[in-house]
Structures are given as structure tokens and as C-alpha cells.
C-alpha atoms as a PDB file:
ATOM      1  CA  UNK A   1     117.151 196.394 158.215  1.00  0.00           C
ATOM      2  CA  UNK A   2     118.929 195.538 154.935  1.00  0.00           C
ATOM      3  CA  UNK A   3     117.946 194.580 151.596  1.00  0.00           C
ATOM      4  CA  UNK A   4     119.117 190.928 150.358  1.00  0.00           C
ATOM      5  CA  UNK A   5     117.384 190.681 147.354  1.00  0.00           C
ATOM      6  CA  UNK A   6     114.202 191.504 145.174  1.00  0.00           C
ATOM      7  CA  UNK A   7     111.213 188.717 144.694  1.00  0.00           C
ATOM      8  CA  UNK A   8     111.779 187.292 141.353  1.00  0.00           C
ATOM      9  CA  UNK A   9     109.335 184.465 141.744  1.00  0.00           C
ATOM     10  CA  UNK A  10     105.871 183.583 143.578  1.00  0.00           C
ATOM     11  CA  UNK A  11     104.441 180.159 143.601  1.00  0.00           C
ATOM     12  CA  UNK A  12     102.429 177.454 145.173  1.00  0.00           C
ATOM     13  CA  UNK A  13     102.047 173.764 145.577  1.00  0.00           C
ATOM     14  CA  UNK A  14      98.273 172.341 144.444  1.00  0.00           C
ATOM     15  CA  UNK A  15      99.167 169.224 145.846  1.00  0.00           C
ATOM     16  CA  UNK A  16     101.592 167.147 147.436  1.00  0.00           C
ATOM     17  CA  UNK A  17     104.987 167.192 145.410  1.00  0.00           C
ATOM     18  CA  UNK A  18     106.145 163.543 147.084  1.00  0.00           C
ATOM     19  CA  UNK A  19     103.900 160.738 146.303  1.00  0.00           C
ATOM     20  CA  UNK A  20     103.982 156.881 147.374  1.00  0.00           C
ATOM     21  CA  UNK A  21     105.232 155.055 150.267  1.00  0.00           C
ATOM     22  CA  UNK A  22     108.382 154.796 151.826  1.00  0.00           C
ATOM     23  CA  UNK A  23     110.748 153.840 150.931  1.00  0.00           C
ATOM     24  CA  UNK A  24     109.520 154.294 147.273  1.00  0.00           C
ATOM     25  CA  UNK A  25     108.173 158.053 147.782  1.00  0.00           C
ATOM     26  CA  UNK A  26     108.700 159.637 144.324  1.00  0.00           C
ATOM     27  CA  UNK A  27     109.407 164.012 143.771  1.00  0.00           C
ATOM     28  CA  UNK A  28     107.478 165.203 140.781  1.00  0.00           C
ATOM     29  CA  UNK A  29     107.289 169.354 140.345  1.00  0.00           C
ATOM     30  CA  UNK A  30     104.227 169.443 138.599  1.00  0.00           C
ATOM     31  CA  UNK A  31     101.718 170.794 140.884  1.00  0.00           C
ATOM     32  CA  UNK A  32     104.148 173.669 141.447  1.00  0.00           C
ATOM     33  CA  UNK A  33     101.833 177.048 139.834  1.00  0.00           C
ATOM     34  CA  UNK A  34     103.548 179.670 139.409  1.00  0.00           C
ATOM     35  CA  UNK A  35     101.522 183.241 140.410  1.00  0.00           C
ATOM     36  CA  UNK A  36     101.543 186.760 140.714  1.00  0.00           C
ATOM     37  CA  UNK A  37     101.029 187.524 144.696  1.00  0.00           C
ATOM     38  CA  UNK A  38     100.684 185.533 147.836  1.00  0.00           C
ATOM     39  CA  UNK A  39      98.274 185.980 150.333  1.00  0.00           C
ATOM     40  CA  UNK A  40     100.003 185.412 153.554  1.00  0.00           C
ATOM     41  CA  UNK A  41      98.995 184.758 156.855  1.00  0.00           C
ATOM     42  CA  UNK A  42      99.850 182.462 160.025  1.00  0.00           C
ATOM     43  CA  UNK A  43      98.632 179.528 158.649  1.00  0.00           C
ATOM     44  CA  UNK A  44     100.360 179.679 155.130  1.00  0.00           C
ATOM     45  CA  UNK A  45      99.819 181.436 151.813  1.00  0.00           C
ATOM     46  CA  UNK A  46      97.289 181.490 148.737  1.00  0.00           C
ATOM     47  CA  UNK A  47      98.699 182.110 145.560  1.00  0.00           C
ATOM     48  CA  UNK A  48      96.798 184.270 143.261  1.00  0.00           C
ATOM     49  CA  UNK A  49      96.416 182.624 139.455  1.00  0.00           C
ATOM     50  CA  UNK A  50      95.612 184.507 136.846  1.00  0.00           C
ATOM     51  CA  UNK A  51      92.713 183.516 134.946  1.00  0.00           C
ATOM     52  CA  UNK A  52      91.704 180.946 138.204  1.00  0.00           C
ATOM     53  CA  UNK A  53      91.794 183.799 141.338  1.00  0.00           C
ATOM     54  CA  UNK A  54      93.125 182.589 144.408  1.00  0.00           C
ATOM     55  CA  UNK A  55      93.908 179.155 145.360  1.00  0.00           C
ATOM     56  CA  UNK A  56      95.281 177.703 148.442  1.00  0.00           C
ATOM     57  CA  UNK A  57      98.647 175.864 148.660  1.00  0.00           C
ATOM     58  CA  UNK A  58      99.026 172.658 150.071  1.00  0.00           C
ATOM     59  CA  UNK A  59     100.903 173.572 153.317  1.00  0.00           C
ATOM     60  CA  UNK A  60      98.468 176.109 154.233  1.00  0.00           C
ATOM     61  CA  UNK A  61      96.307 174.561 157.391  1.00  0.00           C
ATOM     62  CA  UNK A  62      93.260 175.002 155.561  1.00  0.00           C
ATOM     63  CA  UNK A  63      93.470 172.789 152.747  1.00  0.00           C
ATOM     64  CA  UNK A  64      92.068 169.949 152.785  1.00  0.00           C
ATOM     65  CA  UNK A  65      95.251 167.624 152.795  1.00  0.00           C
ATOM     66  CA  UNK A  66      97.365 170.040 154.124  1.00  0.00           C
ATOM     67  CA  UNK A  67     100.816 169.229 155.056  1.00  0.00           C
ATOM     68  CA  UNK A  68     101.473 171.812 157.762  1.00  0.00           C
ATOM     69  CA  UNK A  69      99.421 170.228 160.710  1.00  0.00           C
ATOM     70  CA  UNK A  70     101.536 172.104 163.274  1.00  0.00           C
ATOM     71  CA  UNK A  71     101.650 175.387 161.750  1.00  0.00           C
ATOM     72  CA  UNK A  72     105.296 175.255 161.092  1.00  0.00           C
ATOM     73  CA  UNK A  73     105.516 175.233 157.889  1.00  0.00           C
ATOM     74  CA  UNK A  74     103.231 176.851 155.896  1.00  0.00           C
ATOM     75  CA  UNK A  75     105.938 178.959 153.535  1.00  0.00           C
ATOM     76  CA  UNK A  76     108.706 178.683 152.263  1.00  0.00           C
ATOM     77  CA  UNK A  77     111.764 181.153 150.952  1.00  0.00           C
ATOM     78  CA  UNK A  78     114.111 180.377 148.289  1.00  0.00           C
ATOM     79  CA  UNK A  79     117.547 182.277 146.645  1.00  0.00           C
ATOM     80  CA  UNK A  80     118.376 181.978 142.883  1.00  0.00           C
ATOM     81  CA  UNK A  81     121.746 181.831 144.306  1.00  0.00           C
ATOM     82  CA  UNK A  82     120.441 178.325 145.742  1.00  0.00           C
ATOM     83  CA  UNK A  83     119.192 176.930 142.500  1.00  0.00           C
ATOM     84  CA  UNK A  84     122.539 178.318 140.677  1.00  0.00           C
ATOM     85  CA  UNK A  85     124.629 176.207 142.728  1.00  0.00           C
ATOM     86  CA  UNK A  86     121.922 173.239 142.435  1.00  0.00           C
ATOM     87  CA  UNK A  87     121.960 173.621 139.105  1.00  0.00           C
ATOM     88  CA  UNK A  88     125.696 173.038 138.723  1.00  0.00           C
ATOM     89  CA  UNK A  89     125.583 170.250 140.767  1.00  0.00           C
ATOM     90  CA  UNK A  90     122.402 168.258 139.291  1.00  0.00           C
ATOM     91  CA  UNK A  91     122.273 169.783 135.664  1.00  0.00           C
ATOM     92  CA  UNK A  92     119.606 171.095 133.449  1.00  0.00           C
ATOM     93  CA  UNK A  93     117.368 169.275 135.355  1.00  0.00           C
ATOM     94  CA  UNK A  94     116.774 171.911 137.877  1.00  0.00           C
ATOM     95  CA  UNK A  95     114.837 174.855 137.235  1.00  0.00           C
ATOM     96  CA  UNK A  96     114.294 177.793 139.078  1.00  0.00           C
ATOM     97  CA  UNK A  97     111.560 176.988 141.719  1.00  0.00           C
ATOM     98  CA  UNK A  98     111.379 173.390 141.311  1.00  0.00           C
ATOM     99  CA  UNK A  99     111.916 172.052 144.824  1.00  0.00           C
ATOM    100  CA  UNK A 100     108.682 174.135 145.532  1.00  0.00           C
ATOM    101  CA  UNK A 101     109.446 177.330 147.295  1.00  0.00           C
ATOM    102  CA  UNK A 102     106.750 180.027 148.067  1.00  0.00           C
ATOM    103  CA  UNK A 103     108.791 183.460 147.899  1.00  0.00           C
ATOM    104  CA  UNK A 104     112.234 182.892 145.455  1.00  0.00           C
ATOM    105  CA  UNK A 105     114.606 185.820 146.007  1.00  0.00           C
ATOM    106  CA  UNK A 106     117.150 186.893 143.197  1.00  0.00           C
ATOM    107  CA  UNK A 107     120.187 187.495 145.134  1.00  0.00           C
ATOM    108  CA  UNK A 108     123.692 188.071 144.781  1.00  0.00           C
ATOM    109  CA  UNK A 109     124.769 185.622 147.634  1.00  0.00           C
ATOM    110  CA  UNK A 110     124.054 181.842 149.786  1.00  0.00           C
ATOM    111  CA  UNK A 111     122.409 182.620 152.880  1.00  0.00           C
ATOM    112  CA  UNK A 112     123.015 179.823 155.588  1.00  0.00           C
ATOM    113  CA  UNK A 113     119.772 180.042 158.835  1.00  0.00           C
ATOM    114  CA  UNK A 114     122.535 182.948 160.792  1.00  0.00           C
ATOM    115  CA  UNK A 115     121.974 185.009 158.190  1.00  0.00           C
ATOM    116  CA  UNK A 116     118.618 185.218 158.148  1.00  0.00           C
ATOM    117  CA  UNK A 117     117.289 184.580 161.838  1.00  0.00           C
ATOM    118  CA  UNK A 118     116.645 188.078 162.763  1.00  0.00           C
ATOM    119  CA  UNK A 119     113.408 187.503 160.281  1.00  0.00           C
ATOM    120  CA  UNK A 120     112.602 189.208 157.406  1.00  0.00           C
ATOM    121  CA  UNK A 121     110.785 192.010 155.812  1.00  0.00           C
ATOM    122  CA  UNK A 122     108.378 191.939 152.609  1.00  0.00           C
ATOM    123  CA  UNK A 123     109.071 195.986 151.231  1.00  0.00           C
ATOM    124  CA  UNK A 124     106.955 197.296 148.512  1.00  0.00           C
ATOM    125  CA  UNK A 125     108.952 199.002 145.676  1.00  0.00           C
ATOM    126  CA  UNK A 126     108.482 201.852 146.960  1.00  0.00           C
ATOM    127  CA  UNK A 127     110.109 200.944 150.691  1.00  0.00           C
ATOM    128  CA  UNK A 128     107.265 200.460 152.657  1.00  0.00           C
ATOM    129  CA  UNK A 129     106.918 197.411 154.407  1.00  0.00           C
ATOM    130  CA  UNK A 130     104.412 194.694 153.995  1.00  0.00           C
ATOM    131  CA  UNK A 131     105.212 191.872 156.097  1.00  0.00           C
ATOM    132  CA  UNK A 132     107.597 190.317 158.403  1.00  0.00           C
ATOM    133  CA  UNK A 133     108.238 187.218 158.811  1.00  0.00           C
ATOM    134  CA  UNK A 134     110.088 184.691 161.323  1.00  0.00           C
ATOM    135  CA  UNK A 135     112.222 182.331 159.982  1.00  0.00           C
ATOM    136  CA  UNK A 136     111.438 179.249 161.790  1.00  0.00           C
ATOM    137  CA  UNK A 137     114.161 176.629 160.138  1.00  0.00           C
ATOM    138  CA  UNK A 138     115.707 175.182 156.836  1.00  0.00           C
ATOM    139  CA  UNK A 139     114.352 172.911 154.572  1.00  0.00           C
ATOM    140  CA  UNK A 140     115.261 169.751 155.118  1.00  0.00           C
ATOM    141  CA  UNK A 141     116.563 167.736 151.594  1.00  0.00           C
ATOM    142  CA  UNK A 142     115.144 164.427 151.258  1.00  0.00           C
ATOM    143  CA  UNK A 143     115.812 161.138 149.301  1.00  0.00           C
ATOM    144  CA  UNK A 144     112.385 161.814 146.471  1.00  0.00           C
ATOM    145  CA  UNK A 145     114.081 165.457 145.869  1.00  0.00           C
ATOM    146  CA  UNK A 146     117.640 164.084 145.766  1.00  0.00           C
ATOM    147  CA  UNK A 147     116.781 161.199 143.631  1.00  0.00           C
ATOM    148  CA  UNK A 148     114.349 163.250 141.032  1.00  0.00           C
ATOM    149  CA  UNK A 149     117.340 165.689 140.722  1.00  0.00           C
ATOM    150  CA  UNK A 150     120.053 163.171 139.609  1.00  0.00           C
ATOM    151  CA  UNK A 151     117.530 161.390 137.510  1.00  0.00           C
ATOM    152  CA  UNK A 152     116.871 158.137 139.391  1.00  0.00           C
ATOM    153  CA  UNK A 153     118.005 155.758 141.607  1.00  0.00           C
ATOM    154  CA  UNK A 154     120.878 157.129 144.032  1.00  0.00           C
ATOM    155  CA  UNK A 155     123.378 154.343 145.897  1.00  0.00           C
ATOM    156  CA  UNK A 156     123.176 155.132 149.603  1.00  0.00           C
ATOM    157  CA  UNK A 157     127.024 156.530 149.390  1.00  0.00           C
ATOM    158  CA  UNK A 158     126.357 159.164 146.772  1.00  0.00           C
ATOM    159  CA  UNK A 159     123.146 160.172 148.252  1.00  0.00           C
ATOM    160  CA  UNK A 160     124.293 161.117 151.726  1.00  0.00           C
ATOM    161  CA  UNK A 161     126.953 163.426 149.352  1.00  0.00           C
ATOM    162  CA  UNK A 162     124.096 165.073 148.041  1.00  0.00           C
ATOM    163  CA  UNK A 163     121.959 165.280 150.883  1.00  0.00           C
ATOM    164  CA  UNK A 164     124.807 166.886 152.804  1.00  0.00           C
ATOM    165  CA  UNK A 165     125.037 169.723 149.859  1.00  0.00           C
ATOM    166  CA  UNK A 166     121.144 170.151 150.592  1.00  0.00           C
ATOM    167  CA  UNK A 167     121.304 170.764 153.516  1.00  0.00           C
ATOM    168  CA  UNK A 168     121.534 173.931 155.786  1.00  0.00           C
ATOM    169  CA  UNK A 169     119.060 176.224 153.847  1.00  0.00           C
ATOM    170  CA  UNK A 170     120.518 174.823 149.989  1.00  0.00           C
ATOM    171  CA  UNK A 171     116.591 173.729 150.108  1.00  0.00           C
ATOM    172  CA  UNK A 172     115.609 176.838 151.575  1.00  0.00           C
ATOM    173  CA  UNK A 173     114.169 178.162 154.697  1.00  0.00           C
ATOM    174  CA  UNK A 174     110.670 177.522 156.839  1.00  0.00           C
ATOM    175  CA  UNK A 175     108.777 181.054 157.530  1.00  0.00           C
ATOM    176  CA  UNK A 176     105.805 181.773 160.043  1.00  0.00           C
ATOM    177  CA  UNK A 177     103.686 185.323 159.894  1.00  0.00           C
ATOM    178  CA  UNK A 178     102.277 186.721 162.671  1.00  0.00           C
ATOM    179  CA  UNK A 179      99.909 188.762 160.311  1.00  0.00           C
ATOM    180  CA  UNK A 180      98.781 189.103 157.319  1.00  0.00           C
ATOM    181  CA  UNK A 181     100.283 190.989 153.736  1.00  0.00           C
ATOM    182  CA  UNK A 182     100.700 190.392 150.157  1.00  0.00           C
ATOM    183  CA  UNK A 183     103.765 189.293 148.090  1.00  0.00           C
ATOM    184  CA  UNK A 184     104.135 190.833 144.659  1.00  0.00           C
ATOM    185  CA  UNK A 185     107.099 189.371 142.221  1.00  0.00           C
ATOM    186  CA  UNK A 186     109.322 193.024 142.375  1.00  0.00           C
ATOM    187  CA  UNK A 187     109.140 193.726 145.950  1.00  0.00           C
ATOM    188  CA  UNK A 188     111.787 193.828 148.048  1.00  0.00           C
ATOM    189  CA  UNK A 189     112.945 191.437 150.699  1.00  0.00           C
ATOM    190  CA  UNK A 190     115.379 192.801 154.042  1.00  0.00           C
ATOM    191  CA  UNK A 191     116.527 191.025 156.579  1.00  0.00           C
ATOM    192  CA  UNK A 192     115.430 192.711 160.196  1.00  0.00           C
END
């Protein structure tokens, strides 16, 4: 096991961040809440709010419009080193955990699905482990993301450009758990 990177960030989606029908779907960040642990388990996470307790995230099977039907993606893992590199690319317009990532890692490198698919470990601050979990895929960019983070409209062209640059984990990466643990912002996070 080695470390990659400490938790910087912890956060959950209230509700679905894509809205509309296709082809006119829309990306809006706003029911992205930002908390102080996760409760994780095999069917997603619950962020814990301060001032509200816990609340369920969107792609956890239990809520009520849940967007994680087949249990394969109920959390998500992100890398500052991601959003850097987004940020260059879009501008000002993208802000650290804005494409709606559970767990966001400060990190000193890109990780691509290789890197990572060995799983990873949740470690407390002092070393002791938390959590593993599996790493079941990347998250796949889309046209509402794409087209919220260049400000509108994107010709067909251009967008595949873009889409390309999401891809491969730039979005970051689809976890499962196999049990249950709680994220802290601080902890550390290993790959197995």
C-alpha cells in the first residue's frame, strides 16, 4: 500500500446535477453540499452537514430518485490535480468539486484507471485504515458538464476535443465498498 494523497474535500449531491431532456439536458453545481464526513457503504454515501446531520446523496440506492439503480455507482473520487488541469483548460469557471465528486484527493499527480485498480484505502491520520474501496470505472464526461464548463453552447467539433480531455478518469473514478467506514477531510487515501 502507498499513499497518493490526503482528503481535502467531502461532498454530496442533494439532487440530480443534469436536468431536462435530451438533447437539451443542462449541468448546474448547485445541489453539490459540501460536508465534513461520509458515511459509506455498498450502496453509496451520506454526507454529514453541519447544522442539518446526515443526509443522503443522490446516487446512494436509497434515495428516493436515486441515480445508482445498479449499484455501480454510488461514489465517486476526485484529484485536485484533475480540477488544476480543468481549470486551465475551461477557466475560472471551474471550482474545486464542481463536477460533483464524493471523496476529492489533494495530490501531487493525474491518475489514469491503471493506477488506481488495485483499489484503495481510506487511512485515518494516524495510519489505521478505515475503508477500502474497489474502483469500479471512470467517470464518463458528458455534453451538460462540457457545455456548463465552456459557458454554453459547444459546436459538435470542439466538443468531442473536450470530451476527449474528459475522459479516462479527468472526471474522476466510480468506487464500490464492500463495507462500511467514515471519510473525514484529513485522512489519508493509499492505493492497495
Amino acid at each position: 500500500m502507498h499513499a497518493i494523497g490526503t482528503v481535502a474535500l467531502l461532498q454530496i449531491q442533494r439532487s440530480a446535477l443534469k436536468t431536462g431532456e435530451k438533447p437539451q439536458r443542462v449541468f448546474d453545481p448547485a445541489p453539490i453540499l459540501r460536508v465534513t464526513q461520509l458515511a459509506v457503504d455498498s450502496d453509496g454515501v451520506f454526507g454529514l452537514a453541519p447544522g442539518s446531520g446526515w443526509m443522503v446523496d443522490i446516487h446512494h440506492r436509497a434515495h428516493p430518485d436515486s441515480r445508482n439503480l445498479d449499484g455501480q455507482h454510488g461514489i465517486s473520487l476526485g484529484f485536485t490535480t484533475h480540477y488544476r488541469a480543468m481549470r486551465e483548460r475551461f477557466g475560472g469557471r471551474i471550482e474545486l468539486g464542481c463536477a460533483g465528486e464524493n471523496i476529492i484527493v489533494e495530490a501531487t499527480r493525474r491518475f489514469a484507471i491503471a493506477d488506481l485498480e488495485p483499489g484503495v484505502a481510506i487511512l485515518a491520520p494516524d495510519g489505521s485504515e478505515r475503508l477500502r474501496l474497489t474502483v469500479l470505472d471512470v467517470a464518463s464526461p458528458c455534453r451538460p458538464f462540457t457545455g456548463w464548463a465552456v459557458g454554453g453552447i459547444v459546436e459538435s467539433d470542439v466538443l468531442k476535443s473536450h470530451l476527449q480531455f474528459l475522459d479516462g478518469g479527468m472526471r474522476g473514478f466510480l468506487l464500490g465498498a464492500d463495507a462500511t467506514g467514515i471519510v473525514a477531510v484529513g485522512d489519508q487515501v493509499a492505493v492497495l
